[in-house]
N, C-alpha and C. Protein backbone atom coordinates (compact mmCIF):
# COMPACT_ATOMS: atom_id res chain seq x y z
N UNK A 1 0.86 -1.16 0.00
CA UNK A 1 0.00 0.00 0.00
C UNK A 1 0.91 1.23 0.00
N UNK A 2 0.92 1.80 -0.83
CA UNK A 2 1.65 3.12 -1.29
C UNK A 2 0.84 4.23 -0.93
N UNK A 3 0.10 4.62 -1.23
CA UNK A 3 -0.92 6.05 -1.07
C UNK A 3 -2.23 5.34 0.20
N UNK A 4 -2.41 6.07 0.49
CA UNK A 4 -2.30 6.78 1.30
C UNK A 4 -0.84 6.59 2.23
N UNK A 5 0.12 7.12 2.62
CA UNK A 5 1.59 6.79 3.26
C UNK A 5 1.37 6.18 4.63
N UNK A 6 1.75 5.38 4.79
CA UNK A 6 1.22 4.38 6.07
C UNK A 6 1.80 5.46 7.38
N UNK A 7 2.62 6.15 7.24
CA UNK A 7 3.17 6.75 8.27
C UNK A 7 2.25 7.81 8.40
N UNK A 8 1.73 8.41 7.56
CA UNK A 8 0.85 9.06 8.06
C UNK A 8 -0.39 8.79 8.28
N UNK A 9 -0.72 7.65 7.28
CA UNK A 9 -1.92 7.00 7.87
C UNK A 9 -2.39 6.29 9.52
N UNK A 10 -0.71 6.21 10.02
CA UNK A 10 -1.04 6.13 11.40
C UNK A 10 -1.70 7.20 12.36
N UNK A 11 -1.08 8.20 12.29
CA UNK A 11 -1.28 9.70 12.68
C UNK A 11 -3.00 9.79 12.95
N UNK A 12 -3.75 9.26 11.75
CA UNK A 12 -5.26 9.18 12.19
C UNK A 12 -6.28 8.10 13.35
N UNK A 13 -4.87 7.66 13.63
CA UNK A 13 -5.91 6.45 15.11
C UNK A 13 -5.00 6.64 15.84
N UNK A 14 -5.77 6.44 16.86
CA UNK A 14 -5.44 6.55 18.38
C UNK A 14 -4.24 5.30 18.47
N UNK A 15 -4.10 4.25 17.70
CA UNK A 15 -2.91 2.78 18.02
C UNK A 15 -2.91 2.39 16.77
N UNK A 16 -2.24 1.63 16.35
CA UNK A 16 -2.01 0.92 15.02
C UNK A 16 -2.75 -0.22 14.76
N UNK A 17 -3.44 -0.87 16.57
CA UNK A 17 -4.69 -2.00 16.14
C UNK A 17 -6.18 -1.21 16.12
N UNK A 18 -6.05 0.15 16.54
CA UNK A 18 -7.28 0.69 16.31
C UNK A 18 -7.70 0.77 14.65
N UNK A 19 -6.69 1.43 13.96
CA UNK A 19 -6.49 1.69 13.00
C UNK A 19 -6.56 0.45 11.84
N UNK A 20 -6.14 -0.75 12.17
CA UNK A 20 -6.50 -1.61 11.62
C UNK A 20 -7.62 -2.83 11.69
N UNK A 21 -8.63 -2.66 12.76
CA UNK A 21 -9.56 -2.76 12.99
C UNK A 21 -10.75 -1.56 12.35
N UNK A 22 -10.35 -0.71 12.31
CA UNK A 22 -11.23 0.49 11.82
C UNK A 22 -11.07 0.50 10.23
N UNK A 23 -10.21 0.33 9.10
CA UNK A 23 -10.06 -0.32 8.44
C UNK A 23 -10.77 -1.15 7.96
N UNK A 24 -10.94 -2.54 8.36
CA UNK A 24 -11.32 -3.87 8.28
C UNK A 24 -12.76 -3.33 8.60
N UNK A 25 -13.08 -2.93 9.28
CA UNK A 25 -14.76 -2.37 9.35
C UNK A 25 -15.37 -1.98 8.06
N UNK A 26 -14.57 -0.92 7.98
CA UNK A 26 -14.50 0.06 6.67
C UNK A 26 -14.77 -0.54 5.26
N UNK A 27 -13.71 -1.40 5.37
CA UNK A 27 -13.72 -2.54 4.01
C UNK A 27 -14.78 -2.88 4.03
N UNK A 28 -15.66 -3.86 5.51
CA UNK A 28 -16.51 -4.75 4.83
C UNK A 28 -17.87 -3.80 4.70
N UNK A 29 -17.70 -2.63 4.82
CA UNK A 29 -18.99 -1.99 4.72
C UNK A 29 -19.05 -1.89 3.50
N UNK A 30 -18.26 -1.20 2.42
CA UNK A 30 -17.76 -0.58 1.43
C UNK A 30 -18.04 -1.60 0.52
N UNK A 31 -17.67 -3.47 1.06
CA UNK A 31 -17.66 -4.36 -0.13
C UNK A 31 -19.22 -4.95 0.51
N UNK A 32 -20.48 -4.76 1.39
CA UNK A 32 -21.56 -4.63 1.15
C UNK A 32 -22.47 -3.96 1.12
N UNK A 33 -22.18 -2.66 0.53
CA UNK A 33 -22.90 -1.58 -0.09
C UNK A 33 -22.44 -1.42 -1.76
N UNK A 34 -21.11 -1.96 -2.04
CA UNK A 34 -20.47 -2.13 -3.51
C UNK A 34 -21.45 -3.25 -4.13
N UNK A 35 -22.41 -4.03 -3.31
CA UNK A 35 -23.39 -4.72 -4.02
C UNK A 35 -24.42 -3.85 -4.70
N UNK A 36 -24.93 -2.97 -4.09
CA UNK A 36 -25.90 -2.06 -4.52
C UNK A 36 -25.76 -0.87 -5.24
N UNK A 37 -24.25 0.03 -5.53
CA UNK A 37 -23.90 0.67 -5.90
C UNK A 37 -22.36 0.77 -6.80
N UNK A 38 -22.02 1.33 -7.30
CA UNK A 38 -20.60 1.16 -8.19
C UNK A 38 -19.39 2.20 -7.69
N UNK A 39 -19.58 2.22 -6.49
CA UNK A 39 -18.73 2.87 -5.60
C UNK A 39 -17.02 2.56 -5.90
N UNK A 40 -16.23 1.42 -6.22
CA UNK A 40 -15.46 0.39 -6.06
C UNK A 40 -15.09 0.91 -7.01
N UNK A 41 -15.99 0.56 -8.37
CA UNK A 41 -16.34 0.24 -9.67
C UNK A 41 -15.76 1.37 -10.55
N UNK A 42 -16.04 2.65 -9.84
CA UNK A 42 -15.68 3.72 -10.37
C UNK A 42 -14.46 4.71 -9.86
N UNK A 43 -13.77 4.06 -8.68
CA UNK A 43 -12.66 4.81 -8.38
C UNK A 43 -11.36 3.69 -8.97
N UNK A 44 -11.99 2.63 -9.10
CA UNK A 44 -10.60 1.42 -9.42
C UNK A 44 -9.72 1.39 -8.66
N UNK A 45 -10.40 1.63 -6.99
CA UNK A 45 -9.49 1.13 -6.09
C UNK A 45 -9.90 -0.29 -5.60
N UNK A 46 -8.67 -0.89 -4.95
CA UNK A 46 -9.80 -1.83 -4.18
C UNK A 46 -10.20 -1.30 -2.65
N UNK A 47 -10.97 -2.27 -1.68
CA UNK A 47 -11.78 -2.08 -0.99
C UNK A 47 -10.71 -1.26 0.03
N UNK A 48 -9.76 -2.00 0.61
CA UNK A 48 -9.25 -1.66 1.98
C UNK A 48 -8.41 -0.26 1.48
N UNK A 49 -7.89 -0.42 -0.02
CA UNK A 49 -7.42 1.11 -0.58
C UNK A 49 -8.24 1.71 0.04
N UNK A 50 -9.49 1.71 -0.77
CA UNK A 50 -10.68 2.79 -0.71
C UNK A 50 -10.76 3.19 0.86
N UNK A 51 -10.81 2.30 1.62
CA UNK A 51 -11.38 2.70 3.11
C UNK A 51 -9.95 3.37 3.30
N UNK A 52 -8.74 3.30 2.85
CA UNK A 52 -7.67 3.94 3.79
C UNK A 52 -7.35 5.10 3.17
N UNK A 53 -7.88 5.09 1.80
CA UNK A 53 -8.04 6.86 1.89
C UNK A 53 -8.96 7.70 2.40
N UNK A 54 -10.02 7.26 2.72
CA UNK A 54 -11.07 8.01 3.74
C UNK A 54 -10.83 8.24 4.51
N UNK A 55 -10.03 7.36 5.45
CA UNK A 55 -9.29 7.94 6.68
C UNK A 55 -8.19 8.60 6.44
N UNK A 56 -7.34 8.54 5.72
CA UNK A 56 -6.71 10.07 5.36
C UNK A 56 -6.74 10.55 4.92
N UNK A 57 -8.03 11.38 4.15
CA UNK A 57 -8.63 12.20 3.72
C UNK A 57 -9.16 13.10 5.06
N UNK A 58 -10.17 11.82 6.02
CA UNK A 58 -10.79 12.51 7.14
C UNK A 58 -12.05 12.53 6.88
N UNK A 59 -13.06 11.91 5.45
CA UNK A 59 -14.38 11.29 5.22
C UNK A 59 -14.18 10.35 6.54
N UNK A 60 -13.87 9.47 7.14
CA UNK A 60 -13.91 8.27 8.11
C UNK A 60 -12.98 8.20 9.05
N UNK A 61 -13.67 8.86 10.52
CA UNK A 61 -12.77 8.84 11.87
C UNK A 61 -13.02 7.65 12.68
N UNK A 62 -11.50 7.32 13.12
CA UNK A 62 -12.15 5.98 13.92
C UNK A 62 -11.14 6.49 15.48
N UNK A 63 -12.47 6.07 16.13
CA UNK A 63 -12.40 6.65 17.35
C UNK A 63 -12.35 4.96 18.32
N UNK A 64 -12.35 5.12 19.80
CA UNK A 64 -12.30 4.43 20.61
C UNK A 64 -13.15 4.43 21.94
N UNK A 65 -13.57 4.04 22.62
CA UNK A 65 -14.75 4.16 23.63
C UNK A 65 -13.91 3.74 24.94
């Protein structure tokens, strides 16, 4: 994974298993709503790409309780 830069992609979670749990969320939302829509389809990323530029973009904060 090149883009988004993992080093800074850390910078957006609170730990590095938050972050990859938040992620993995991300994905499987993305690949069951990509049933109903061409979300995927039309950026020609794949899934966990897609979710890890949202979080460093800042579309998708993952927080902790």
């Amino acid at each position: 994974m090149i883009d988004p830069p993992i080093d800074k992609l850390i910078k957006k979670a609170p730990c590095r298993y938050a972050l990859v749990v938040g992620l993995a969320k991300r994905t499987r939302d993305l690949l069951q709503v990509e049933k109903e829509n061409k979300l995927l389809e039309n950026s020609n990323l794949k899934a966990v790409s897609y979710a890890a530029k949202e979080v460093y973009e800042g579309d998708v904060i993952i927080i902790t309780e």
